[in-house]
C-alpha atoms as a PDB file:
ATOM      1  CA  UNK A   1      88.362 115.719  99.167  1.00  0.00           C
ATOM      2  CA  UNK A   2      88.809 113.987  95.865  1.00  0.00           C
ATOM      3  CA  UNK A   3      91.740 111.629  95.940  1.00  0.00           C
ATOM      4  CA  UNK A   4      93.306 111.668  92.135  1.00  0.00           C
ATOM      5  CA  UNK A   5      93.366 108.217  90.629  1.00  0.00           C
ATOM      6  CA  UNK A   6      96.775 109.294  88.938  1.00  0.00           C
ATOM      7  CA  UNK A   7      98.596 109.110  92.617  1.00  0.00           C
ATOM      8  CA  UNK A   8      96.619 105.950  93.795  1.00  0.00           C
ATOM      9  CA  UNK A   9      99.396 103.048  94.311  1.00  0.00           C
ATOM     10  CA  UNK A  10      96.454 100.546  95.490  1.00  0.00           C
ATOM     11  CA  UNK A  11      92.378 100.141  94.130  1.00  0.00           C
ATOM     12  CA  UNK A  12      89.558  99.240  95.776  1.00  0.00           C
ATOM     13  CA  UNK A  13      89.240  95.447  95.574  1.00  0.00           C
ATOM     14  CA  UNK A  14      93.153  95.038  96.031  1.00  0.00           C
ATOM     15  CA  UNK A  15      94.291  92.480  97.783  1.00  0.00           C
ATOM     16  CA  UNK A  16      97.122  93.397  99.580  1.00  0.00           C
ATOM     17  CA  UNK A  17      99.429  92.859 102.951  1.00  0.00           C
ATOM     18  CA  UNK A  18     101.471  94.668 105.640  1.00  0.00           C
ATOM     19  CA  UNK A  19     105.518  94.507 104.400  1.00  0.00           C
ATOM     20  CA  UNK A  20     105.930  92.726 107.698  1.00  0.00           C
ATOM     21  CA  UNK A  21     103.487  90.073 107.796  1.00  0.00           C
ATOM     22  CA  UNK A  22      99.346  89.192 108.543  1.00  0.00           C
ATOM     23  CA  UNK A  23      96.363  88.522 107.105  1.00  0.00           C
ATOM     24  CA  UNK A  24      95.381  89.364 103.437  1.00  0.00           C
ATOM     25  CA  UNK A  25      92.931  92.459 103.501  1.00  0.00           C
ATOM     26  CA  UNK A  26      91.227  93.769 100.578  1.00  0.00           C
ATOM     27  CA  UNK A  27      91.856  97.535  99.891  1.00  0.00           C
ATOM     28  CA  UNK A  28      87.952  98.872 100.069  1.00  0.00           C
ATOM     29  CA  UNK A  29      88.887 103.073  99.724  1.00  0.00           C
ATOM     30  CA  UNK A  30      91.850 105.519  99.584  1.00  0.00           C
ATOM     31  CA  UNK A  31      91.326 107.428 103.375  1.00  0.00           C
ATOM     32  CA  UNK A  32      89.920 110.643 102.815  1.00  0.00           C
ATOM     33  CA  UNK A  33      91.144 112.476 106.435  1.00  0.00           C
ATOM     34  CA  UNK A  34      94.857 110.727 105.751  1.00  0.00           C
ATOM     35  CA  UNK A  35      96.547 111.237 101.918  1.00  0.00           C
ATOM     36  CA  UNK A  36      98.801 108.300 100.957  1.00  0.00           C
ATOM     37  CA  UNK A  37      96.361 105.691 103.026  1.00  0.00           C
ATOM     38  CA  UNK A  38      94.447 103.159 102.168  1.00  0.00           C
ATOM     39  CA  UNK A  39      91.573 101.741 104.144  1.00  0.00           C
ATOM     40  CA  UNK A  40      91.637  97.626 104.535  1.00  0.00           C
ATOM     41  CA  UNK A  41      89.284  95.277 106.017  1.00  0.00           C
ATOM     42  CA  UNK A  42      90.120  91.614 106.458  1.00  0.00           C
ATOM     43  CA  UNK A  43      88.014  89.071 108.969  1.00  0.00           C
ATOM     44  CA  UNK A  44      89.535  87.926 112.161  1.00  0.00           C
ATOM     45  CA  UNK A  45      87.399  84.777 112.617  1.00  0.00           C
ATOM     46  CA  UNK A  46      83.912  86.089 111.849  1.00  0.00           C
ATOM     47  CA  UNK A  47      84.613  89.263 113.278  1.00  0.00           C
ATOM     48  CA  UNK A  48      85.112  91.956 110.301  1.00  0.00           C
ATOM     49  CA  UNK A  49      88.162  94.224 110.821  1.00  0.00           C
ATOM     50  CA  UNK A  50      89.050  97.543 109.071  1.00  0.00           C
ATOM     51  CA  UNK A  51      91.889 100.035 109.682  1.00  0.00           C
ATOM     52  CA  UNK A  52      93.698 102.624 107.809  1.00  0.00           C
ATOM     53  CA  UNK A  53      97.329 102.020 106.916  1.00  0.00           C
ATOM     54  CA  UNK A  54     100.493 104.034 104.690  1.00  0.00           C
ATOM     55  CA  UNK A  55     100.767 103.296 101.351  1.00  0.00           C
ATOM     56  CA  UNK A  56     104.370 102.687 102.005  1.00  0.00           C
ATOM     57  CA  UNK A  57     103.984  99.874 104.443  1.00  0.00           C
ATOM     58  CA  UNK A  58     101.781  97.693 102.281  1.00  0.00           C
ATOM     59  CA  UNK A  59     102.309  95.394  99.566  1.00  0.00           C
ATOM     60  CA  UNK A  60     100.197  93.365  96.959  1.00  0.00           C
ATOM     61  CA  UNK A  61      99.402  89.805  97.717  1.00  0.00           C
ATOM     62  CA  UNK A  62      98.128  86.792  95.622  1.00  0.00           C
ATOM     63  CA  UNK A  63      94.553  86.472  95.699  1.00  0.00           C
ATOM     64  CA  UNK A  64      92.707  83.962  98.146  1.00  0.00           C
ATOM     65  CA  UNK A  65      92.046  80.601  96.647  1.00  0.00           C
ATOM     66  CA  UNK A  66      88.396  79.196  96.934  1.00  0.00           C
END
């Protein structure tokens, strides 16, 4: 399934966060089994994490300073 870039809210390489809180993730794909969802990763100590979450429940954050 293609996922039109027209109806994309978010981009790979985002950097975005859940409306209610946590840890900055980075936006790696739109989810291809769930329209209007974004797949984020984000590390919880070394351990990488990834999950899929709405559209409507995430927002953009600043980017990570160095």
């Amino acid at each position: 399934m293609e996922v039109s870039r027209m109806s994309q809210k978010f981009n790979a390489g985002d950097i975005v966060q859940l409306k209610s809180g946590g840890p900055a993730m980075t936006v790696e794909r739109p989810d291809i089994y769930d329209e209007g969802s974004y797949i984020c990763v984000w590390f919880k100590g070394s351990s990488r994490e990834m999950a899929s979450f709405r559209a409507d429940v995430l927002i953009m954050s600043a980017p990570l300073k160095d």
